[in-house]
N, C-alpha and C. Protein backbone atom coordinates (compact mmCIF):
# COMPACT_ATOMS: atom_id res chain seq x y z
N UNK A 1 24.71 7.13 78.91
CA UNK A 1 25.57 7.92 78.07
C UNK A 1 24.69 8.77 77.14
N UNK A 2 25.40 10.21 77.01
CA UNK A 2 24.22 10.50 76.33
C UNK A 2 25.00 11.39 75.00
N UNK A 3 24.08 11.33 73.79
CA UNK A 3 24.61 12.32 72.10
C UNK A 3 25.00 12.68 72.14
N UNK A 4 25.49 13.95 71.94
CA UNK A 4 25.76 15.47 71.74
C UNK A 4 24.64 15.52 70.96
N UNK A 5 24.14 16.53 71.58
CA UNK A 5 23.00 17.41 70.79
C UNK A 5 23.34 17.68 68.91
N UNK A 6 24.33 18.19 68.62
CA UNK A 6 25.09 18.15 67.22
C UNK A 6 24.72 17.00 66.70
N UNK A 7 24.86 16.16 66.72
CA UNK A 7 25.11 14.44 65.94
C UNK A 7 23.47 14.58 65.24
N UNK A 8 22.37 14.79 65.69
CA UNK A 8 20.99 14.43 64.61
C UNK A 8 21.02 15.38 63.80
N UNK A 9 21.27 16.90 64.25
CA UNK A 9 21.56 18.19 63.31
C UNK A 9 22.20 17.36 62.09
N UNK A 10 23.65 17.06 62.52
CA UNK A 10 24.72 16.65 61.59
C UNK A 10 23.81 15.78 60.65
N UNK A 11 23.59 14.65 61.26
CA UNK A 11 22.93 13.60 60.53
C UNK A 11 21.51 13.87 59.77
N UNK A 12 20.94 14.37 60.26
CA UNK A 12 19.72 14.98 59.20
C UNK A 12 20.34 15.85 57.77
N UNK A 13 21.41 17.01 58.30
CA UNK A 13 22.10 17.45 57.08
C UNK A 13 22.40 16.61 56.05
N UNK A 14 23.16 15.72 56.64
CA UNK A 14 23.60 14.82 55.56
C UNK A 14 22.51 14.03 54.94
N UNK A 15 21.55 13.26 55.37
CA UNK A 15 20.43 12.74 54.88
C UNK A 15 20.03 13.29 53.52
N UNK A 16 19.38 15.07 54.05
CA UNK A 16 19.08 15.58 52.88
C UNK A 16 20.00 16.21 51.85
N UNK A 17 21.05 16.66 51.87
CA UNK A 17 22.32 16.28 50.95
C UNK A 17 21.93 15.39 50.19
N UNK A 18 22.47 14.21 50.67
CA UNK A 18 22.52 12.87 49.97
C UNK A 18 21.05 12.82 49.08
N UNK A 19 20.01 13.23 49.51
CA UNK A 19 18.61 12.69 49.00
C UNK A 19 18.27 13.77 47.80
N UNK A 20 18.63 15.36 48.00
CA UNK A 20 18.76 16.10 47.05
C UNK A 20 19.62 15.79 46.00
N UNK A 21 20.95 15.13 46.12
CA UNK A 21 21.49 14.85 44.89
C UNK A 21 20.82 13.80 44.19
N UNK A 22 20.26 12.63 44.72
CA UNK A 22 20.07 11.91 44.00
C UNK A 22 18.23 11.99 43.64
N UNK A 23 17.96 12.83 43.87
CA UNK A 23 16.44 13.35 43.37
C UNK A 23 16.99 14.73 41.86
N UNK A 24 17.87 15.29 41.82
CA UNK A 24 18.12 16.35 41.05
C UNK A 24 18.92 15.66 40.16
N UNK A 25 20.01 14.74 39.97
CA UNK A 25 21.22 14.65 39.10
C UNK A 25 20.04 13.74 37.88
N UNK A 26 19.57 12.60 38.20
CA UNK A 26 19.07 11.62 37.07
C UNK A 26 17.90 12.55 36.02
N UNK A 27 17.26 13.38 36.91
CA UNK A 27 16.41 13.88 36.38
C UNK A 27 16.26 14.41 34.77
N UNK A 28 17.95 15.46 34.54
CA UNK A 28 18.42 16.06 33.48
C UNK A 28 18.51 14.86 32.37
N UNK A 29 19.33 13.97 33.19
CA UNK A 29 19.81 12.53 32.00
C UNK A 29 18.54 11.74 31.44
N UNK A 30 17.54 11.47 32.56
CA UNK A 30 16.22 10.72 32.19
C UNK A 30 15.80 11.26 30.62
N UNK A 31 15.88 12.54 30.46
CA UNK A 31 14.87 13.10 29.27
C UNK A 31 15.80 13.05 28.37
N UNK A 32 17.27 13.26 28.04
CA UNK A 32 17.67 13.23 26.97
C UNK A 32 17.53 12.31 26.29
N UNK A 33 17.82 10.63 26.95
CA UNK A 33 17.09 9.68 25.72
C UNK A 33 16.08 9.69 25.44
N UNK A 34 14.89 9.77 26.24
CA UNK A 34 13.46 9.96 25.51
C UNK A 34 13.55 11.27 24.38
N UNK A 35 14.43 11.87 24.38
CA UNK A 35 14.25 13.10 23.24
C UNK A 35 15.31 12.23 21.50
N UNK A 36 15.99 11.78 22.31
CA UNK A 36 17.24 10.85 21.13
C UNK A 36 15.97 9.97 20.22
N UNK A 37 15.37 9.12 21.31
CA UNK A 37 14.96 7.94 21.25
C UNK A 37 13.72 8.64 19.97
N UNK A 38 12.84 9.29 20.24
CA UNK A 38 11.92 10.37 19.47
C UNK A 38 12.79 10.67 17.86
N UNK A 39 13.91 10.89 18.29
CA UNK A 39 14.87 11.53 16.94
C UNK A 39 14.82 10.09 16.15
N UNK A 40 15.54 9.05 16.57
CA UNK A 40 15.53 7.57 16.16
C UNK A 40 14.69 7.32 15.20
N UNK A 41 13.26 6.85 16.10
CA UNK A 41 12.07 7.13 15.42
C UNK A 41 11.77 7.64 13.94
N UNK A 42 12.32 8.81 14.11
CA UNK A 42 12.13 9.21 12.50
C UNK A 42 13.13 8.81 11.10
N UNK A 43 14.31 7.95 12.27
CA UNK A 43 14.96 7.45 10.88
C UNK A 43 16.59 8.56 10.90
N UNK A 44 16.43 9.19 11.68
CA UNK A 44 17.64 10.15 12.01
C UNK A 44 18.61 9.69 12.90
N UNK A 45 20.31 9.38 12.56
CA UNK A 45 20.77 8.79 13.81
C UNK A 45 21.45 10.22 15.23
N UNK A 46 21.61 9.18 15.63
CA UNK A 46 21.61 10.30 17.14
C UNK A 46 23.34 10.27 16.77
N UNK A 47 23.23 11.88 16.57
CA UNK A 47 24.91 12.35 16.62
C UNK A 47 25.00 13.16 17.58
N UNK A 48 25.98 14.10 17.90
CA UNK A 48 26.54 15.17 19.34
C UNK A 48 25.44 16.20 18.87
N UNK A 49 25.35 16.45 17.42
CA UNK A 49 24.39 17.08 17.54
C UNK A 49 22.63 17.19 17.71
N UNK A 50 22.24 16.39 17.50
CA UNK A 50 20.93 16.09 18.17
C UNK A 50 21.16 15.99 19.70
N UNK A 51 22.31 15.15 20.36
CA UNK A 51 22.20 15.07 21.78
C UNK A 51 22.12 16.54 22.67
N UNK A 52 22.90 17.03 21.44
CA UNK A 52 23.08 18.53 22.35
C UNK A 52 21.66 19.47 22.20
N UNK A 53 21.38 19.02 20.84
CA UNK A 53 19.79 20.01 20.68
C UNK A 53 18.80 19.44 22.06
N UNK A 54 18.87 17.89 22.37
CA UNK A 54 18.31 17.34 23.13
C UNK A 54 18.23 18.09 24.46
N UNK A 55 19.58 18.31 25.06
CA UNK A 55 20.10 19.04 26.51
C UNK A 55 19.13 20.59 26.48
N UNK A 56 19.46 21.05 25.11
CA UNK A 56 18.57 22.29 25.06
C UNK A 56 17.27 22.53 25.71
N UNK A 57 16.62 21.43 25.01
CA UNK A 57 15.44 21.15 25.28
C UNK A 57 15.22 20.56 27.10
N UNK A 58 16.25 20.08 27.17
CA UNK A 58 16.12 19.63 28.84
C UNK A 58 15.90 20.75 29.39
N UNK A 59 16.63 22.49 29.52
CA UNK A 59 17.06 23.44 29.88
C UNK A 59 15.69 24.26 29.36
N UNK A 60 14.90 23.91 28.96
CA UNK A 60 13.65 24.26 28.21
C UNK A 60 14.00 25.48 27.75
N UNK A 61 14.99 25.37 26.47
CA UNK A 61 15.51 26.10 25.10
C UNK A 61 14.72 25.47 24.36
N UNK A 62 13.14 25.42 23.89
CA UNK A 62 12.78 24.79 22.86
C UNK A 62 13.26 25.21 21.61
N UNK A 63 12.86 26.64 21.32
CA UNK A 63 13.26 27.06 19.89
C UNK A 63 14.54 26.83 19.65
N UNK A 64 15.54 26.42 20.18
CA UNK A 64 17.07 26.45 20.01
C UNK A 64 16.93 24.43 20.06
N UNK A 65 16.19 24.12 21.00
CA UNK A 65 16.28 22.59 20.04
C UNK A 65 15.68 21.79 19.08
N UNK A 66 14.54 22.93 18.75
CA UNK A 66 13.63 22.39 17.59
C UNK A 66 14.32 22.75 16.34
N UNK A 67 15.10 23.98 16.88
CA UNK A 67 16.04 25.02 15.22
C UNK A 67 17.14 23.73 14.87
N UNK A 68 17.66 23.33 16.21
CA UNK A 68 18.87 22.34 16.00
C UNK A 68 18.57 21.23 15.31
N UNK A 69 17.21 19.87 15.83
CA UNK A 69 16.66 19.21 15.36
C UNK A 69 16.29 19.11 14.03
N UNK A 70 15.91 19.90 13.91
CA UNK A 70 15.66 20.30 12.28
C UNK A 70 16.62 20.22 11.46
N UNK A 71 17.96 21.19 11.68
CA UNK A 71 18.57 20.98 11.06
C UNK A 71 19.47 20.19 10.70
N UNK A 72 19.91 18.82 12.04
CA UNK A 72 20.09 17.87 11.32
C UNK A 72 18.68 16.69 10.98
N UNK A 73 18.25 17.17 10.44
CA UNK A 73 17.50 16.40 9.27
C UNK A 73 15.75 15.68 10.10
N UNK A 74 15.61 16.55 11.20
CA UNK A 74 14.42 15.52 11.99
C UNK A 74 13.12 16.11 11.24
N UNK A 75 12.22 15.11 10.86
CA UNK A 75 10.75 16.72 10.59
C UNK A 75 10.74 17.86 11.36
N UNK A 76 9.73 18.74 10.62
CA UNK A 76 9.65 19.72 12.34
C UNK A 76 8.44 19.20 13.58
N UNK A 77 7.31 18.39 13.32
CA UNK A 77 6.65 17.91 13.98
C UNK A 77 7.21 17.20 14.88
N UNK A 78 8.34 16.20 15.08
CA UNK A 78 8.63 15.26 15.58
C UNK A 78 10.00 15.86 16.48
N UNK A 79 10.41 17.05 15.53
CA UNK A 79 11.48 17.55 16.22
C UNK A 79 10.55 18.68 17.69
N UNK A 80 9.39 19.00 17.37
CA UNK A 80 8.92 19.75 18.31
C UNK A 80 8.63 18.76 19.10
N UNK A 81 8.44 17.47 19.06
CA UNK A 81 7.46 16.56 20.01
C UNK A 81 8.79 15.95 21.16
N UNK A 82 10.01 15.96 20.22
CA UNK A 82 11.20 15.62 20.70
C UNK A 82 11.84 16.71 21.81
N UNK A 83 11.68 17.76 21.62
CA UNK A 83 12.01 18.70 22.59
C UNK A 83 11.09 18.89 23.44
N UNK A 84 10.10 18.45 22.91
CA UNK A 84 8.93 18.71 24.40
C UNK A 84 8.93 17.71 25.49
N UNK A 85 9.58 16.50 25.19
CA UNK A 85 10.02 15.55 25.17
C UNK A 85 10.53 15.22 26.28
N UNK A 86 11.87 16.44 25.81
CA UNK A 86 12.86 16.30 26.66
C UNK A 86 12.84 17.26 28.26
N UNK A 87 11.69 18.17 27.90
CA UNK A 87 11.80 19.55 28.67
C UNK A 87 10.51 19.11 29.49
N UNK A 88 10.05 18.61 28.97
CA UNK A 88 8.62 17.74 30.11
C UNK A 88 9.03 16.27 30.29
N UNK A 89 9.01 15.27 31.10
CA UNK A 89 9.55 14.53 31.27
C UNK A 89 8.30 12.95 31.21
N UNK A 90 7.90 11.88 30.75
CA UNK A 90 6.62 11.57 30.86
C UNK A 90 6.43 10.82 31.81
């Protein structure tokens, strides 16, 4: 009995599907706590807004998450180390 020629096509498609999502989706989420976790650190609690300055920084918006960071209440040293943080991954 023999395949259809189609069926490994098919099945390889799907393979890498499946392997691209789950190589791309964690990636974004991985860095935002290491950027929170950085905010913590200094004694600052993690509200929507740090999380969101955080995402910035995922999207490598530094100046837009170091401006954010800052302004709720992080140093600026720690707020730059925090977005770098997030936008480089360690």
């Amino acid at each position: 009995m023999r395949m259809p020629a189609c069926i490994p096509a098919v099945l390889t498609g799907v393979t890498l599907t499946i392997g691209g999502i789950g190589l791309t989706a964690p990636v974004a989420q991985a860095d935002i706590p290491a950027c929170t976790n950085m905010v913590q650190q200094t004694g600052v609690s993690v509200s929507d807004a740090v999380t969101a300055a955080c995402t910035r920084g995922v999207h490598n918006d530094l100046q837009a998450c170091v401006s954010a960071l800052t302004t709720a209440g992080v140093p600026g040293g720690a707020a730059t180390g925090a977005c770098r943080m997030a936008a480089n991954p360690p």
